[in-house]
Protein backbone atom coordinates (compact mmCIF):
# COMPACT_ATOMS: atom_id res chain seq x y z
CA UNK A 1 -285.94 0.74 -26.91
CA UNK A 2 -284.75 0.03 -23.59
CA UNK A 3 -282.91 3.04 -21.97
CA UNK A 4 -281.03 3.13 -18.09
CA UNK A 5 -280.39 6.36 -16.97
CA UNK A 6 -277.46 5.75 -14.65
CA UNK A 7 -276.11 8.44 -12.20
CA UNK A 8 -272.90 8.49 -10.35
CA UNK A 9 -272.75 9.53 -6.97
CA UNK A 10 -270.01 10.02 -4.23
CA UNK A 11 -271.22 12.39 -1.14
CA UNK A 12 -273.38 13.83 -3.34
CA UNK A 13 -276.95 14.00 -1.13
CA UNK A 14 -277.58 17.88 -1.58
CA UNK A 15 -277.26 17.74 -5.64
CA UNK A 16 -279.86 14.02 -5.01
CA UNK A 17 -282.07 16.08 -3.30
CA UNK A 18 -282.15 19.36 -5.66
CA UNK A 19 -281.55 17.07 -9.22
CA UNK A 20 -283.42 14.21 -8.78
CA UNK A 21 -286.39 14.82 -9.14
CA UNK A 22 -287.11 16.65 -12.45
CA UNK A 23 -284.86 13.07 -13.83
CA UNK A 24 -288.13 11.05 -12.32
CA UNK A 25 -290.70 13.22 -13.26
CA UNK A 26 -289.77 13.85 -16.64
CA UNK A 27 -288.21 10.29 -17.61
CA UNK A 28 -290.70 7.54 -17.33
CA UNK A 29 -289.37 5.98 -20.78
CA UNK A 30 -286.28 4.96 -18.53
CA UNK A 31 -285.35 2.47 -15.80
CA UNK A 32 -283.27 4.53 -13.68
CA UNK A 33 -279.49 3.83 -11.61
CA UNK A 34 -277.58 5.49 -9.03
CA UNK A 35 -274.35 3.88 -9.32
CA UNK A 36 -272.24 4.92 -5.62
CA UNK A 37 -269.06 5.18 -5.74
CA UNK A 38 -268.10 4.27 -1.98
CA UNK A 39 -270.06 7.15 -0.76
CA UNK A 40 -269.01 7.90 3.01
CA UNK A 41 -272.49 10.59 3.73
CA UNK A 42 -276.18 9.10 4.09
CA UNK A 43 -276.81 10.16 0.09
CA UNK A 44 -278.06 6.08 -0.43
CA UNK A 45 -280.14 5.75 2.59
CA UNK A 46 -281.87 8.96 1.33
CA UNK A 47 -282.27 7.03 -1.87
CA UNK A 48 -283.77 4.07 -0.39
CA UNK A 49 -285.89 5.59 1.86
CA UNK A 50 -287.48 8.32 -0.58
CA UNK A 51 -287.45 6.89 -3.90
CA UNK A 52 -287.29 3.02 -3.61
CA UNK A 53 -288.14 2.42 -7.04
CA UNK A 54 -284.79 3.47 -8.02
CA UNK A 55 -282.13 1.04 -8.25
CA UNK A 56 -279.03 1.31 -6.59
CA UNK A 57 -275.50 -0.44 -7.35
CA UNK A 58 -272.63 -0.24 -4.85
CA UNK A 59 -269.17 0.06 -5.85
CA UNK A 60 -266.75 -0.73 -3.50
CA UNK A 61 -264.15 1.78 -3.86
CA UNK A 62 -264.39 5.70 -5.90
CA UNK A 63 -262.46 4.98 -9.09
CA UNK A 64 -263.80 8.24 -10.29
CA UNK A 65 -265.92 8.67 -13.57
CA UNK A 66 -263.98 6.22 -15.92
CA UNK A 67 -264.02 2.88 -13.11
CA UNK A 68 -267.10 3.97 -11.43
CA UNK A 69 -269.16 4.04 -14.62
CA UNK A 70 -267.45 1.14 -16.10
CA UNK A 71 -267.80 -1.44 -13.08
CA UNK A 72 -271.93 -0.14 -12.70
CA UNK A 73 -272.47 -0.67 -16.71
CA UNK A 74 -271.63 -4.50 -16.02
CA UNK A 75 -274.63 -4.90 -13.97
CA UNK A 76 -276.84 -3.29 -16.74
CA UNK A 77 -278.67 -4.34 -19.45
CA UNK A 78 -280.13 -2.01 -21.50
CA UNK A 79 -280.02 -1.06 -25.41
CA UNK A 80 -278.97 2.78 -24.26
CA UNK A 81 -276.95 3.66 -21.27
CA UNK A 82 -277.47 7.47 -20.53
CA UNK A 83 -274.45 8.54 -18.28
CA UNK A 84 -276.16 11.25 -16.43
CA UNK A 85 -274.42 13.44 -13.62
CA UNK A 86 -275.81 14.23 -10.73
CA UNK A 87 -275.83 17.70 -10.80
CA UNK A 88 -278.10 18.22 -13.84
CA UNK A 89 -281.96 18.91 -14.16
CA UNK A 90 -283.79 17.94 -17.30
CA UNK A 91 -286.41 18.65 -19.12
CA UNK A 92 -290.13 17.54 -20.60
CA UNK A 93 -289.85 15.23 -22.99
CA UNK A 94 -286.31 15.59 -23.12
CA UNK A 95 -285.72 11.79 -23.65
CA UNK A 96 -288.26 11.68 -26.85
CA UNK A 97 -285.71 13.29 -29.36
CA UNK A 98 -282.79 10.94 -28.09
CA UNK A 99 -284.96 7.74 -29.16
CA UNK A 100 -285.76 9.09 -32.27
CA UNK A 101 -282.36 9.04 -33.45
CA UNK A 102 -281.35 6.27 -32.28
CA UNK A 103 -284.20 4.46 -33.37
CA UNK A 104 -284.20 6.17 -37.26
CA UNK A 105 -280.56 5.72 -37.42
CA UNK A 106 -278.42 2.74 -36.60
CA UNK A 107 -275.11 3.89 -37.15
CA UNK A 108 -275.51 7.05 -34.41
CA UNK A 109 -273.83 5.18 -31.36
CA UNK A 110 -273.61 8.44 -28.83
CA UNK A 111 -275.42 11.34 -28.64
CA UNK A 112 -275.39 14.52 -26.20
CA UNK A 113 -278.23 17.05 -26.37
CA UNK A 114 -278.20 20.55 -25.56
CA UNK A 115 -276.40 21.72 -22.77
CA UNK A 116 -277.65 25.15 -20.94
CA UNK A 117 -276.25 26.31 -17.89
CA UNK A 118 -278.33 25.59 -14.49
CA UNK A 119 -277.63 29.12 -13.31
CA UNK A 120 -277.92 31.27 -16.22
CA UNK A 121 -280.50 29.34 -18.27
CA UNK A 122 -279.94 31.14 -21.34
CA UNK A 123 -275.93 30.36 -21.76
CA UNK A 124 -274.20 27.24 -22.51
CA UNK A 125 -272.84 25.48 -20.37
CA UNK A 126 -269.06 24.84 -20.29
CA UNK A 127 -268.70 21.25 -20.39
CA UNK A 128 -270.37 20.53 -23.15
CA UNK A 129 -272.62 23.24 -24.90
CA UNK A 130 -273.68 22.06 -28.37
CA UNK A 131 -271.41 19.18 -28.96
CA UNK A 132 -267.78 18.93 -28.32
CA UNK A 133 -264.86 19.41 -31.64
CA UNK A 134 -261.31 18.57 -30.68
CA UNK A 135 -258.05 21.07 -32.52
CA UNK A 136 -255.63 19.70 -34.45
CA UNK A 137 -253.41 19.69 -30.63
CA UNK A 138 -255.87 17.80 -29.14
CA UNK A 139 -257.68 20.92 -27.10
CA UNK A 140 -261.09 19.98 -27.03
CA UNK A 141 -263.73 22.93 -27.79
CA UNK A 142 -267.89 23.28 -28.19
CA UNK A 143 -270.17 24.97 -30.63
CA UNK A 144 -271.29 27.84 -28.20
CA UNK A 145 -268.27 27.44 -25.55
CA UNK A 146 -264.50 28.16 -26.40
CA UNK A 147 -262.06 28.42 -23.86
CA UNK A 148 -263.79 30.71 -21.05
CA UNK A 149 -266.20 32.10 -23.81
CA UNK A 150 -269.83 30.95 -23.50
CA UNK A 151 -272.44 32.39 -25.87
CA UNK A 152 -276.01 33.11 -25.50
CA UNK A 153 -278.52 30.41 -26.22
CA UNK A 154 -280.20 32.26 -29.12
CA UNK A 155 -280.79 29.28 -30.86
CA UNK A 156 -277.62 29.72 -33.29
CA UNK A 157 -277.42 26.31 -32.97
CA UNK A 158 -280.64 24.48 -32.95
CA UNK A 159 -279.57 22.10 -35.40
CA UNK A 160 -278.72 18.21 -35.33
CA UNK A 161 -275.22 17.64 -36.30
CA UNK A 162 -272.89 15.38 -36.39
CA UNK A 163 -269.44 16.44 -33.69
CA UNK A 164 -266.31 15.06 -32.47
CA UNK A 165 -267.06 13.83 -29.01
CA UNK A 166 -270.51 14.43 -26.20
CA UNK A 167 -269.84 15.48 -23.06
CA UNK A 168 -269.96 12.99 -20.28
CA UNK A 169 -272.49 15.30 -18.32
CA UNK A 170 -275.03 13.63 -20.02
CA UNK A 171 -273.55 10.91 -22.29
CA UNK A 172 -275.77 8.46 -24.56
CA UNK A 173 -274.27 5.71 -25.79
CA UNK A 174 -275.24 2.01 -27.24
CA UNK A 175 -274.21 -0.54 -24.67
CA UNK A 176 -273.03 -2.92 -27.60
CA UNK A 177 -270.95 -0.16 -28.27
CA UNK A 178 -269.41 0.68 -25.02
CA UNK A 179 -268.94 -2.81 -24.54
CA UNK A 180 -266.96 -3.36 -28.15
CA UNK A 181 -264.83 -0.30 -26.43
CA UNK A 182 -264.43 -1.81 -23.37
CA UNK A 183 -265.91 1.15 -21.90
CA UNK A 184 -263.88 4.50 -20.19
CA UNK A 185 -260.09 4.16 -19.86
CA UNK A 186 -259.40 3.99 -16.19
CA UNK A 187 -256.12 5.60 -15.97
CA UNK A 188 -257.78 8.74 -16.79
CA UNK A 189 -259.87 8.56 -13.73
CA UNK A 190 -262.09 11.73 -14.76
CA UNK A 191 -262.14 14.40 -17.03
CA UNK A 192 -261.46 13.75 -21.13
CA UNK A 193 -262.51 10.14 -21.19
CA UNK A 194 -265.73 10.68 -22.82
CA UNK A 195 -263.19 12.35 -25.71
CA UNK A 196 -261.33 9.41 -25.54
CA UNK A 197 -264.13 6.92 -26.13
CA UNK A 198 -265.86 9.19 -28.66
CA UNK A 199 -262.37 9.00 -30.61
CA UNK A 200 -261.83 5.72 -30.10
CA UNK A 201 -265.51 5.14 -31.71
CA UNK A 202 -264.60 7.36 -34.25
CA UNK A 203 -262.41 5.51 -35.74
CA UNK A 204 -264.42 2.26 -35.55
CA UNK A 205 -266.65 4.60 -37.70
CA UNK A 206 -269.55 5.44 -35.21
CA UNK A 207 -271.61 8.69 -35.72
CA UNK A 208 -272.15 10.92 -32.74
CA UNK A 209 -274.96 13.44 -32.27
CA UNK A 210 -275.66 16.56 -30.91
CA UNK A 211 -279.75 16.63 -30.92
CA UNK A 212 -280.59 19.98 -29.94
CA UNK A 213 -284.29 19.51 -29.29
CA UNK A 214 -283.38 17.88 -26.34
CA UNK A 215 -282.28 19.91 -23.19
CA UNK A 216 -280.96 19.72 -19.97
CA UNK A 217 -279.55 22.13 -17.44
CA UNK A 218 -276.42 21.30 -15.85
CA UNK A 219 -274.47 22.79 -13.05
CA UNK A 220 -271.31 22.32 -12.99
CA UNK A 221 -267.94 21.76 -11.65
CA UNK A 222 -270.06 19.87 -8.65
CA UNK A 223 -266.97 17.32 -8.24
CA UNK A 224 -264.05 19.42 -9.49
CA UNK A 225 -264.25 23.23 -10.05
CA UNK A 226 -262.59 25.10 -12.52
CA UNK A 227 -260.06 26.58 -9.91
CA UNK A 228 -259.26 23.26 -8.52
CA UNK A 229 -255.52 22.63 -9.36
CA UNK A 230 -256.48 18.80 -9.85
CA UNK A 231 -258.87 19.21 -12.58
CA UNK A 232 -255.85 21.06 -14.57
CA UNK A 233 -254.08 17.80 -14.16
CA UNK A 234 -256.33 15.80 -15.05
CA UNK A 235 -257.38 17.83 -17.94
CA UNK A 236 -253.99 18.41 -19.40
CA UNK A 237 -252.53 14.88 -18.37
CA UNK A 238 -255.73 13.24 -20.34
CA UNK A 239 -255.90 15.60 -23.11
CA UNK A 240 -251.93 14.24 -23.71
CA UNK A 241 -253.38 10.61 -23.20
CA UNK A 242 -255.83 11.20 -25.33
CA UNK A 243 -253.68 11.80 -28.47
CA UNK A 244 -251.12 9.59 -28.28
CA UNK A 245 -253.77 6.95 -28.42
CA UNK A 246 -255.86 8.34 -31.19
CA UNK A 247 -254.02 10.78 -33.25
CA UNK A 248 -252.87 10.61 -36.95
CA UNK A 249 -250.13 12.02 -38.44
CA UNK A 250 -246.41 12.51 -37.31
CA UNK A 251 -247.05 12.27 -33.25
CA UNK A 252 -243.48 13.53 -32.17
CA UNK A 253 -244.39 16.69 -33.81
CA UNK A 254 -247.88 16.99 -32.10
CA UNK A 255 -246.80 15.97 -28.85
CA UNK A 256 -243.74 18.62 -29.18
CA UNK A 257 -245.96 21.13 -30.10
CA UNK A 258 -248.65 20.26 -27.21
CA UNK A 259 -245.81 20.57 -24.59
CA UNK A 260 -244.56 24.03 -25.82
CA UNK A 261 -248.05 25.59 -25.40
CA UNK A 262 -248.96 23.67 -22.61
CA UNK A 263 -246.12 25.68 -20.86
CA UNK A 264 -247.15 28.47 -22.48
CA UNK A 265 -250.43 28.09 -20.55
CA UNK A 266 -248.27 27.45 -17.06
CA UNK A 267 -246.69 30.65 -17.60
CA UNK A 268 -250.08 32.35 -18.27
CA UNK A 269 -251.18 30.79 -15.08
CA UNK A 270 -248.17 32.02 -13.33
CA UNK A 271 -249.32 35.92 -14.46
CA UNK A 272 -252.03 35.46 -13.29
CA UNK A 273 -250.94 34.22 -9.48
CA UNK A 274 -251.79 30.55 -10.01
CA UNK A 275 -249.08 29.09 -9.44
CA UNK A 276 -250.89 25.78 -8.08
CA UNK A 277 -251.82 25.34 -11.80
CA UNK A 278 -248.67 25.96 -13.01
CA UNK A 279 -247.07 23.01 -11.08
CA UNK A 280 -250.21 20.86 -11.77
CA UNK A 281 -249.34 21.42 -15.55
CA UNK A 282 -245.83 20.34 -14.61
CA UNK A 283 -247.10 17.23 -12.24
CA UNK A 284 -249.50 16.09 -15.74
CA UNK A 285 -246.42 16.22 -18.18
CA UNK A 286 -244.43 13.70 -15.46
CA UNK A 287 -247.18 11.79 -15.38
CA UNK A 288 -247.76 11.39 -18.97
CA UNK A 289 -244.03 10.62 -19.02
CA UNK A 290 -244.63 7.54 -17.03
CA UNK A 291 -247.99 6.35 -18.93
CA UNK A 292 -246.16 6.83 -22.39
CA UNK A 293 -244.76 3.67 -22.99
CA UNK A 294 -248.02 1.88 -22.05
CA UNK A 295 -250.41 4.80 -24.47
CA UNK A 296 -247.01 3.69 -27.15
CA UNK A 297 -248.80 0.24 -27.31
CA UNK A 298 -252.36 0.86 -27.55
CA UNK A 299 -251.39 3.26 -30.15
CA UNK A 300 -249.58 0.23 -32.43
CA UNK A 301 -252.42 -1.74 -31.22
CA UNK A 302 -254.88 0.37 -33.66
CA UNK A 303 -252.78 2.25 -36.05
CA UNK A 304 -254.45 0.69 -38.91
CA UNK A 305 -258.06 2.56 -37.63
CA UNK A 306 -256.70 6.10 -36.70
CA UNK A 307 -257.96 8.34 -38.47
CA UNK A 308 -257.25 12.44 -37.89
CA UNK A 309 -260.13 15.38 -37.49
CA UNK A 310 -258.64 18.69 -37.30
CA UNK A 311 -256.45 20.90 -39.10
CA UNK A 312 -256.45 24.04 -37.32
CA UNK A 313 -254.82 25.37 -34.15
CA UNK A 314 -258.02 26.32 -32.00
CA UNK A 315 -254.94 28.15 -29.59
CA UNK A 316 -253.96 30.51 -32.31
CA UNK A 317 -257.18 31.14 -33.70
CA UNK A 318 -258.48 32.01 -30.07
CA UNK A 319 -255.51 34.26 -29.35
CA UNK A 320 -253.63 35.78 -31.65
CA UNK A 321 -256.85 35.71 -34.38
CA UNK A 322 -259.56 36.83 -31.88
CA UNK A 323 -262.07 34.55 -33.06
CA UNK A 324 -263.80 33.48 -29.78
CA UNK A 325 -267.29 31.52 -31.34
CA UNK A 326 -267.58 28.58 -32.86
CA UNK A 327 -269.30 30.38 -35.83
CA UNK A 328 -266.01 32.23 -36.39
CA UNK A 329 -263.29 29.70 -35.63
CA UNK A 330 -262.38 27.49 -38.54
CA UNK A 331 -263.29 23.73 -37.72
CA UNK A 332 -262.13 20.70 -39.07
């Protein structure tokens, strides 16, 4: 099985020089890709001049995570694309488990493996965890991460499952598969468009893994951090993207309800003196306004293949039920 590992870089020398190379050492089953996204610091010429086996592709402007990725894929052939960021460090053998799967099951189209955080090595990490379920709203939630909780790795769940959607920090995926997708949707620009395509594959049928013998370590929040006011756009603009395209079941009533606690959340933000994400909350809804007829058509497009995963309100459960794990909170 032929695998490219393909990382996406903008300005990102330091995290090169710090994540790199545990991703040679420890992945010699792979061809390996930095795809640039119009980087302005010297992060290529360090490429080329310290590791010249690895191949670079140039993009000529930063369309973010969805464009970037999708314009570098076109130059690569390979049975498995692994969408790797460039601020994670892997692990031994980490690659062996992947090709297992994918190899013993045909069906399995993406797959995410465990996800510990680079700092404290024996949490999960946010973005990700041990596979990615999505609520009933559309809020998007991990075995081991909900909301700001994040469990202990105590090997609760060192099991191989099937889940919703893999996180786009390290993101497996068939390449006849992203292609039959068309790859990332490039309005979204980043955040939530790894949900998007894992929906979207969803209802085309796919399975999706989380294989937890696999493990990586991944920083975080290298591009975007949790307190940037941007990443609550995106996040909340996408998330509303995200299931108008994809949802089943009466969507007036699930957008309505999405909008009420979404300004529930603004005023929590407010309470707490963020009033930066309050008004990016506001900024997302306008936007969405404007992308809705557009996300109207896709969604007529493939209403014969939606299909609907949740049935509980992962909001409610969190705070008015206390259950903060995975273990405790109902899924679908």
């Amino acid at each position: 099985m032929n695998i490219a590992i393909v990382i996406l870089n903008w300005n990102g020398k330091k995290l090169l020089e710090e994540f790199l190379p545990s991703v040679i050492a420890y992945s010699k089953e792979a061809s390996l890709y930095i795809a640039d996204n119009a980087s302005t610091d010297d992060s290529m010429s360090f490429i080329s001049s310290n590791y010249p086996d690895v191949k670079i592709i140039k993009n000529s402007i930063n369309g973010g995570y969805a464009k970037g990725y999708n314009n570098a894929l076109k130059h690569i052939e390979a049975d498995v694309f692994c969408l790797l960021n460039s601020d994670v460090e892997v692990t031994k053998y980490w690659l062996n488990p992947i090709i297992d799967i994918f190899e013993k099951e045909p069906n399995t189209s993406i797959i995410q493996p465990k996800i510990l955080d680079y700092k404290n090595k024996d949490r999960f990490e946010y973005a990700g965890a041990a596979g990615g379920f999505i609520d009933k709203y559309g809020y998007p939630y991990c075995r081991g991460r909900i909301f700001d909780t994040i469990e202990k790795d105590e090997g609760q769940y060192d099991n191989n499952i099937d889940i919703f959607w893999a996180s786009g920090a390290c993101f497996f995926v068939r390449s006849k598969v992203f292609n039959e997708l068309n790859g990332f949707d490039e309005h979204f620009f980043a955040h939530m468009e790894e949900i998007d395509f894992c929906w979207r594959a969803k209802n085309l049928d796919y399975d999706i893994k989380y294989v937890h013998q696999s493990k990586i370590y991944h920083l975080g929040g290298a591009t975007l951090s949790n307190v940037n006011p941007k990443k609550t756009y995106l996040n909340f603009r996408n998330s509303l993207f995200t299931i108008t395209k994809n949802a089943k079941g009466p969507l007036l009533s699930i957008i309505l309800a999405r909008l009420i606690l979404d300004g529930i959340a603004g005023i929590k933000f407010l309470l707490e003196f963020k009033p930066k994400h309050t008004l990016a909350i506001l900024k997302a809804h306008f936007s969405f306004y404007w992308y809705l007829p557009h996300y109207l058509k896709q969604r007529k497009f493939i209403k014969n293949k939606i299909k609907y995963y949740t049935k509980t309100s992962i909001v409610v459960d969190y705070f008015v039920n206390n259950n903060k794990t995975y273990k405790t909170f109902i899924s679908y």
